[in-house]
N, C-alpha and C. Protein backbone atom coordinates (compact mmCIF):
# COMPACT_ATOMS: atom_id res chain seq x y z
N UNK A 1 0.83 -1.18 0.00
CA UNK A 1 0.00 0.00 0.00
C UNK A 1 0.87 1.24 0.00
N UNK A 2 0.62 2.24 -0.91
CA UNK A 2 0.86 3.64 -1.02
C UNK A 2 0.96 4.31 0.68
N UNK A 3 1.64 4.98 1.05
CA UNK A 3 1.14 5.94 1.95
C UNK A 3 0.75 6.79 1.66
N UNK A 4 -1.05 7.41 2.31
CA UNK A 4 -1.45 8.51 2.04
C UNK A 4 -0.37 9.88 2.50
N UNK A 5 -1.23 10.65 1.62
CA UNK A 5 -0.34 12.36 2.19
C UNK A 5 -1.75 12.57 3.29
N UNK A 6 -0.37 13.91 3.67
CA UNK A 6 -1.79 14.25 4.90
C UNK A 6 -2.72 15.69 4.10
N UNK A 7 -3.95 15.31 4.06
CA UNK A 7 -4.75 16.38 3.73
C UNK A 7 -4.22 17.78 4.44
N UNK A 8 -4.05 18.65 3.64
CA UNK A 8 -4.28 20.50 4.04
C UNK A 8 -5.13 21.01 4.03
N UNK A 9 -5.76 21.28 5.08
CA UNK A 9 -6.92 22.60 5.20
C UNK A 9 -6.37 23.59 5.17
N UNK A 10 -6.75 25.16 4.31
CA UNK A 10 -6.50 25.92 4.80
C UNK A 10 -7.73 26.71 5.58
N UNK A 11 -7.51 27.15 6.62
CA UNK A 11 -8.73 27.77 7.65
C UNK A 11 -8.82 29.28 7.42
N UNK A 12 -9.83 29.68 7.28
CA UNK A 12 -9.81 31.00 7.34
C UNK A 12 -9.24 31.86 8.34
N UNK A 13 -8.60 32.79 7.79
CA UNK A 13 -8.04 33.87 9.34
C UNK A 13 -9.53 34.61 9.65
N UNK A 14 -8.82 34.99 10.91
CA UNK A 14 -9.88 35.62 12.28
C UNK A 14 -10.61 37.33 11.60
N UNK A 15 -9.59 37.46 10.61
CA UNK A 15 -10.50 38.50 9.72
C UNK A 15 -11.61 38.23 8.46
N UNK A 16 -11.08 36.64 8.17
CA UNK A 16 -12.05 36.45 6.95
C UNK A 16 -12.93 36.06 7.49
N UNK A 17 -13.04 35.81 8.30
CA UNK A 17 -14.00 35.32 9.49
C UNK A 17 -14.88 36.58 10.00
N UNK A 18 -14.51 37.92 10.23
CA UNK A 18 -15.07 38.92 10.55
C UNK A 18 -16.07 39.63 10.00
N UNK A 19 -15.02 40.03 8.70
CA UNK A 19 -15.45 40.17 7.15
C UNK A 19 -16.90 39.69 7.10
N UNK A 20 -16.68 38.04 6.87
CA UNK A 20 -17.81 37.38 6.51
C UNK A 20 -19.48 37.63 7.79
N UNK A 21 -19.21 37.70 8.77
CA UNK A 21 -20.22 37.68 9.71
C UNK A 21 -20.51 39.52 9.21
N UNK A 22 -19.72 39.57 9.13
CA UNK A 22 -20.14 41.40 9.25
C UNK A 22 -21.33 41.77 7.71
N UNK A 23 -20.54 40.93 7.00
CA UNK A 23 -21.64 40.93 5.61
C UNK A 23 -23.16 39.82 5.91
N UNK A 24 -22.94 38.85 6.35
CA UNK A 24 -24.16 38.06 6.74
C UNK A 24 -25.17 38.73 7.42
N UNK A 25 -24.54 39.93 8.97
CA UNK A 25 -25.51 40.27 9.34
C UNK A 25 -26.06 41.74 8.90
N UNK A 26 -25.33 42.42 7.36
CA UNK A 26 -26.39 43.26 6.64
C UNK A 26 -27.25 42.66 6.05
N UNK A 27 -26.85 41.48 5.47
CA UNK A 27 -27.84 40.87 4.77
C UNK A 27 -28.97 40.46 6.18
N UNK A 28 -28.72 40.43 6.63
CA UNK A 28 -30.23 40.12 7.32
C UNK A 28 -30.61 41.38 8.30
N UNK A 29 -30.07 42.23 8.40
CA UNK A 29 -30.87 43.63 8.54
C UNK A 29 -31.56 44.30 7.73
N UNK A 30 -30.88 44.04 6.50
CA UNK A 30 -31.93 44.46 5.35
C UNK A 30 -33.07 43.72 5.24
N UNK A 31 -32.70 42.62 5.28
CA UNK A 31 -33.65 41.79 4.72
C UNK A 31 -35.19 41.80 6.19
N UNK A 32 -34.61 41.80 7.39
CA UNK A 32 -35.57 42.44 8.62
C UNK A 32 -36.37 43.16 8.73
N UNK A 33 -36.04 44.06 7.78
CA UNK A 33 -36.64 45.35 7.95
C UNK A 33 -37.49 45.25 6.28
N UNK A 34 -37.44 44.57 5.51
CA UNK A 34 -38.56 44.81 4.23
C UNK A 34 -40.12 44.24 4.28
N UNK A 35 -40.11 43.65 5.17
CA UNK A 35 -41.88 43.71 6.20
C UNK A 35 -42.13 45.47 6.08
N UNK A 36 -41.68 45.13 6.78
CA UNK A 36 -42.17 46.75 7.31
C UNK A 36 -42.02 48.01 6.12
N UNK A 37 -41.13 47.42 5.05
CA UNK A 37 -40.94 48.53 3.59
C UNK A 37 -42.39 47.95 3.18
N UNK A 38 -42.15 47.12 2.84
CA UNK A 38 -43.65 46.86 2.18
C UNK A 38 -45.10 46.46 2.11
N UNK A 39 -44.85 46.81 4.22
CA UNK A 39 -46.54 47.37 4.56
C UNK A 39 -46.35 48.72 4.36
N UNK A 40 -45.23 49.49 4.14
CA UNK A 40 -45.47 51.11 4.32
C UNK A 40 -46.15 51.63 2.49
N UNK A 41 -45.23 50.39 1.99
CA UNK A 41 -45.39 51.40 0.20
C UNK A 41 -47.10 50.15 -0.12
N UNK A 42 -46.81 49.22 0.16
CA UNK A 42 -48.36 48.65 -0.71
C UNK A 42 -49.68 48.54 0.06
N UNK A 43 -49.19 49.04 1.42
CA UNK A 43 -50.86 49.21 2.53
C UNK A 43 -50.94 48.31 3.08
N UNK A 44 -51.67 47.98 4.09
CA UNK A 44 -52.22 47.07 4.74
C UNK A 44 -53.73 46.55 4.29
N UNK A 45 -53.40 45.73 3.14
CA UNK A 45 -54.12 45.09 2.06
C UNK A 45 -53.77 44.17 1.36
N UNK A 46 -54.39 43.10 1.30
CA UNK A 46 -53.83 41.52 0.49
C UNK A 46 -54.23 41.79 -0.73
N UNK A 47 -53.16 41.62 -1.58
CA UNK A 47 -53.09 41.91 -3.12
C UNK A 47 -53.90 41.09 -3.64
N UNK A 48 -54.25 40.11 -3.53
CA UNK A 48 -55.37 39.34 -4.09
C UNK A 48 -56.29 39.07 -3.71
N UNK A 49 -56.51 39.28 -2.33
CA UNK A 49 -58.07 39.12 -2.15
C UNK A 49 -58.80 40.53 -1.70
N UNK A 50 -57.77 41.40 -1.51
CA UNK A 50 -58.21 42.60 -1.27
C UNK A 50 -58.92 42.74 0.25
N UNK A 51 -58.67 42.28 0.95
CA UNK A 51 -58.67 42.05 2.87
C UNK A 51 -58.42 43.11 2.95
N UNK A 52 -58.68 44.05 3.98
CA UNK A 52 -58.19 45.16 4.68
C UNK A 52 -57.33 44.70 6.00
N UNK A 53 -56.64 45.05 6.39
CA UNK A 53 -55.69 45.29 7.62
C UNK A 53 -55.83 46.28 8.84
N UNK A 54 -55.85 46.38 9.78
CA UNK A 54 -55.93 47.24 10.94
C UNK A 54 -53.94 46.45 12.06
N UNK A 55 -53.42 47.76 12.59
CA UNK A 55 -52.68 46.86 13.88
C UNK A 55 -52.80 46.07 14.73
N UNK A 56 -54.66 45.55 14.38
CA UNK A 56 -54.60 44.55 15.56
C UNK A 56 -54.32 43.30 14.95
N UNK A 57 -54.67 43.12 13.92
CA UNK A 57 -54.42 41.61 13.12
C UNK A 57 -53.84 41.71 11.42
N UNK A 58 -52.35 43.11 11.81
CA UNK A 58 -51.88 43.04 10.52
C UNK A 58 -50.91 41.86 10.70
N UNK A 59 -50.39 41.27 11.91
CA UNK A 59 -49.81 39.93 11.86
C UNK A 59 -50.38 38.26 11.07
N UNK A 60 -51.48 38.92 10.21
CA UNK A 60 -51.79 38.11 9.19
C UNK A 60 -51.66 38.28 7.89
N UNK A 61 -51.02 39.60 7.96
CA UNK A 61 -50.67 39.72 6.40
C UNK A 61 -49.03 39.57 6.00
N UNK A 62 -48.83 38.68 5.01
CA UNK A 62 -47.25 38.61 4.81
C UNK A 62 -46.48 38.84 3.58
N UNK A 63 -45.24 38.86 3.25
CA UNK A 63 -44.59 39.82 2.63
C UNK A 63 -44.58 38.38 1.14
N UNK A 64 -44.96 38.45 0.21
CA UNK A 64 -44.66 37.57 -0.52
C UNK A 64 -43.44 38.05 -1.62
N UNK A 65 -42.42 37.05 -1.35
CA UNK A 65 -41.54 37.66 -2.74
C UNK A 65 -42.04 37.33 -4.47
N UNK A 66 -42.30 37.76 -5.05
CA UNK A 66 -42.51 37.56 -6.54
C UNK A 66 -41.75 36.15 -7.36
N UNK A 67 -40.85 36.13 -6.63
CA UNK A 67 -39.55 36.09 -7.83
C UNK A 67 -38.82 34.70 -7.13
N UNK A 68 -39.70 34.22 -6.09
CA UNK A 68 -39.22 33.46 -4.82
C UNK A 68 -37.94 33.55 -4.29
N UNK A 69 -37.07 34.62 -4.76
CA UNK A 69 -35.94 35.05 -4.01
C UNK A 69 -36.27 35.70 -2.74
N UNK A 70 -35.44 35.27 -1.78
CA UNK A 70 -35.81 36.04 -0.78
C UNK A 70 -34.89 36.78 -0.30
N UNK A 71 -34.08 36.71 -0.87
CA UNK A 71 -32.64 37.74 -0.49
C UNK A 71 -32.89 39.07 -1.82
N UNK A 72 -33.98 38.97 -2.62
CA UNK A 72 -34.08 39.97 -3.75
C UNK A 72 -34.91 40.93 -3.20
N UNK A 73 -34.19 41.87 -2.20
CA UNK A 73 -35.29 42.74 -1.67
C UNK A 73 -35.49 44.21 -2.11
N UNK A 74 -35.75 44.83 -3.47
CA UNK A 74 -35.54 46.34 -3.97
C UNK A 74 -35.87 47.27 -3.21
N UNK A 75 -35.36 48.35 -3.07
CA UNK A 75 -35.91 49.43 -2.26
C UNK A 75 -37.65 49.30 -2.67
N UNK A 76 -37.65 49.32 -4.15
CA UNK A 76 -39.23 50.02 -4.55
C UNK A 76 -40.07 49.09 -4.35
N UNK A 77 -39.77 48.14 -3.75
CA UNK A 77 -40.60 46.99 -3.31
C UNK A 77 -41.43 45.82 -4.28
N UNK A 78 -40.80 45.75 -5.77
CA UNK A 78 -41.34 45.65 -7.10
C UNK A 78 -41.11 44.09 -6.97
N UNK A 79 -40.58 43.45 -5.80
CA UNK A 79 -40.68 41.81 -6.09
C UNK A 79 -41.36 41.62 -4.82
N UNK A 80 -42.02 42.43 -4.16
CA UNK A 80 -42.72 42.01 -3.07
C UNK A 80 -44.35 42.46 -3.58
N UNK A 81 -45.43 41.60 -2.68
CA UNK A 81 -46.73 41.59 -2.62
C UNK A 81 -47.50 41.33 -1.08
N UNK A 82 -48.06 42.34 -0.47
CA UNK A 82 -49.01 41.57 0.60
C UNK A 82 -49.80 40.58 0.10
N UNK A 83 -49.53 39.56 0.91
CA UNK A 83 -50.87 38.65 1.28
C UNK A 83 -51.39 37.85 2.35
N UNK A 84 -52.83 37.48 2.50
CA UNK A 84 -53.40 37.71 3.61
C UNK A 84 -52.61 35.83 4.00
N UNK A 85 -52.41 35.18 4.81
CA UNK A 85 -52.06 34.18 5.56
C UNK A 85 -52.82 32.86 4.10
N UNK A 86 -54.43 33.06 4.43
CA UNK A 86 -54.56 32.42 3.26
C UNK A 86 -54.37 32.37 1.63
N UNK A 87 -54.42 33.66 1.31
CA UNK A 87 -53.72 33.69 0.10
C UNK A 87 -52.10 33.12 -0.10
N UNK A 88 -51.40 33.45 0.84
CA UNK A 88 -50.20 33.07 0.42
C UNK A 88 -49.87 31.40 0.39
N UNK A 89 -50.72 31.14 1.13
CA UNK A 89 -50.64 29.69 1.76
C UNK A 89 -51.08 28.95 -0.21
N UNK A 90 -52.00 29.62 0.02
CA UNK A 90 -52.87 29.31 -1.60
C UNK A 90 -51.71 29.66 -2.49
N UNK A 91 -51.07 30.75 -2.90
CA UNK A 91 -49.97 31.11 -4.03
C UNK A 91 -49.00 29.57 -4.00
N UNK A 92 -48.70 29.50 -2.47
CA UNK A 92 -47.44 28.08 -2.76
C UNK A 92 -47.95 27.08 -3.01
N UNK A 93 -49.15 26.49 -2.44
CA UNK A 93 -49.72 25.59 -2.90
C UNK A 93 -49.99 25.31 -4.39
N UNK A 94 -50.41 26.03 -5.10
CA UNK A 94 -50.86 26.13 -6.21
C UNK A 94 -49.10 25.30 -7.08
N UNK A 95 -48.39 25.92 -6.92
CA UNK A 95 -46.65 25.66 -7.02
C UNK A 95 -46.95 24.02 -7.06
N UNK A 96 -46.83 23.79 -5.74
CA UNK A 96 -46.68 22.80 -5.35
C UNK A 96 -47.76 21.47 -5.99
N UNK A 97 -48.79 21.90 -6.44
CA UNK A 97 -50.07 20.94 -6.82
C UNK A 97 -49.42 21.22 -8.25
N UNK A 98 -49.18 22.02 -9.45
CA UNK A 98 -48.35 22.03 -10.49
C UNK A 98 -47.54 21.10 -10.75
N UNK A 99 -46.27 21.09 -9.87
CA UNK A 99 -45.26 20.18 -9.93
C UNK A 99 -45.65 18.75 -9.70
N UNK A 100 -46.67 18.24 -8.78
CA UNK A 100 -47.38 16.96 -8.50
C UNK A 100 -48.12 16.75 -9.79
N UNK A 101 -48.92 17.60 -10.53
CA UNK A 101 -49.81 17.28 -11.72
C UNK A 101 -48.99 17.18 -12.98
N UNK A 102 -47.78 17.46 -13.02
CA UNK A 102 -47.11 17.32 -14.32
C UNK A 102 -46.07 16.09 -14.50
N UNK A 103 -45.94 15.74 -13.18
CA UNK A 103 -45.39 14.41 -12.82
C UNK A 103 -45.93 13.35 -13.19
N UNK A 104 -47.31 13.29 -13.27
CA UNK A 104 -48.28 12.33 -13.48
C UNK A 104 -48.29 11.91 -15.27
């Protein structure tokens, strides 16, 4: 038998390491805060069923991305849509019953 070599890792230094967390957690401050961009620009109103919203039970309306990216968040809010808990539930579903019916 051959003797193996010994595998090299190289490990990241304690700055690429920094670097990296420091970029992970803009990305999710931005991304935190586009609820709240896009109850301000499209209302507190489900784009498709047209529900109204009040603060007591806008915790049923949710941010749908368009584009199913969810890291694609534009200022102008052009890949996002409110919708009400059931609508959205309904948008993925619909996805999901697609991919099952074309299988067949």
């Amino acid at each position: 038998m051959k003797p193996r070599r010994p595998i090299t890792v190289k490990l990241p230094t304690e700055a690429e390491i920094d670097a990296k967390v420091r970029s992970m957690r803009a990305v999710i401050d931005d991304n935190a805060s586009y609820r709240q961009k896009s109850l301000r620009i499209h209302g507190l109103i489900c784009a498709r069923c047209a529900r109204e919203f009040d603060q007591s039970n806008v915790h049923l309306l949710t941010v749908h991305h368009r584009d199913g990216n969810h890291s694609n968040n534009p200022p102008d809010g052009s890949n996002w849509e409110n919708l009400c808990s059931h609508c959205h539930d309904d948008v993925h579903s619909r996805g999901e019953l697609g991919e099952y019916l074309s299988r067949k």
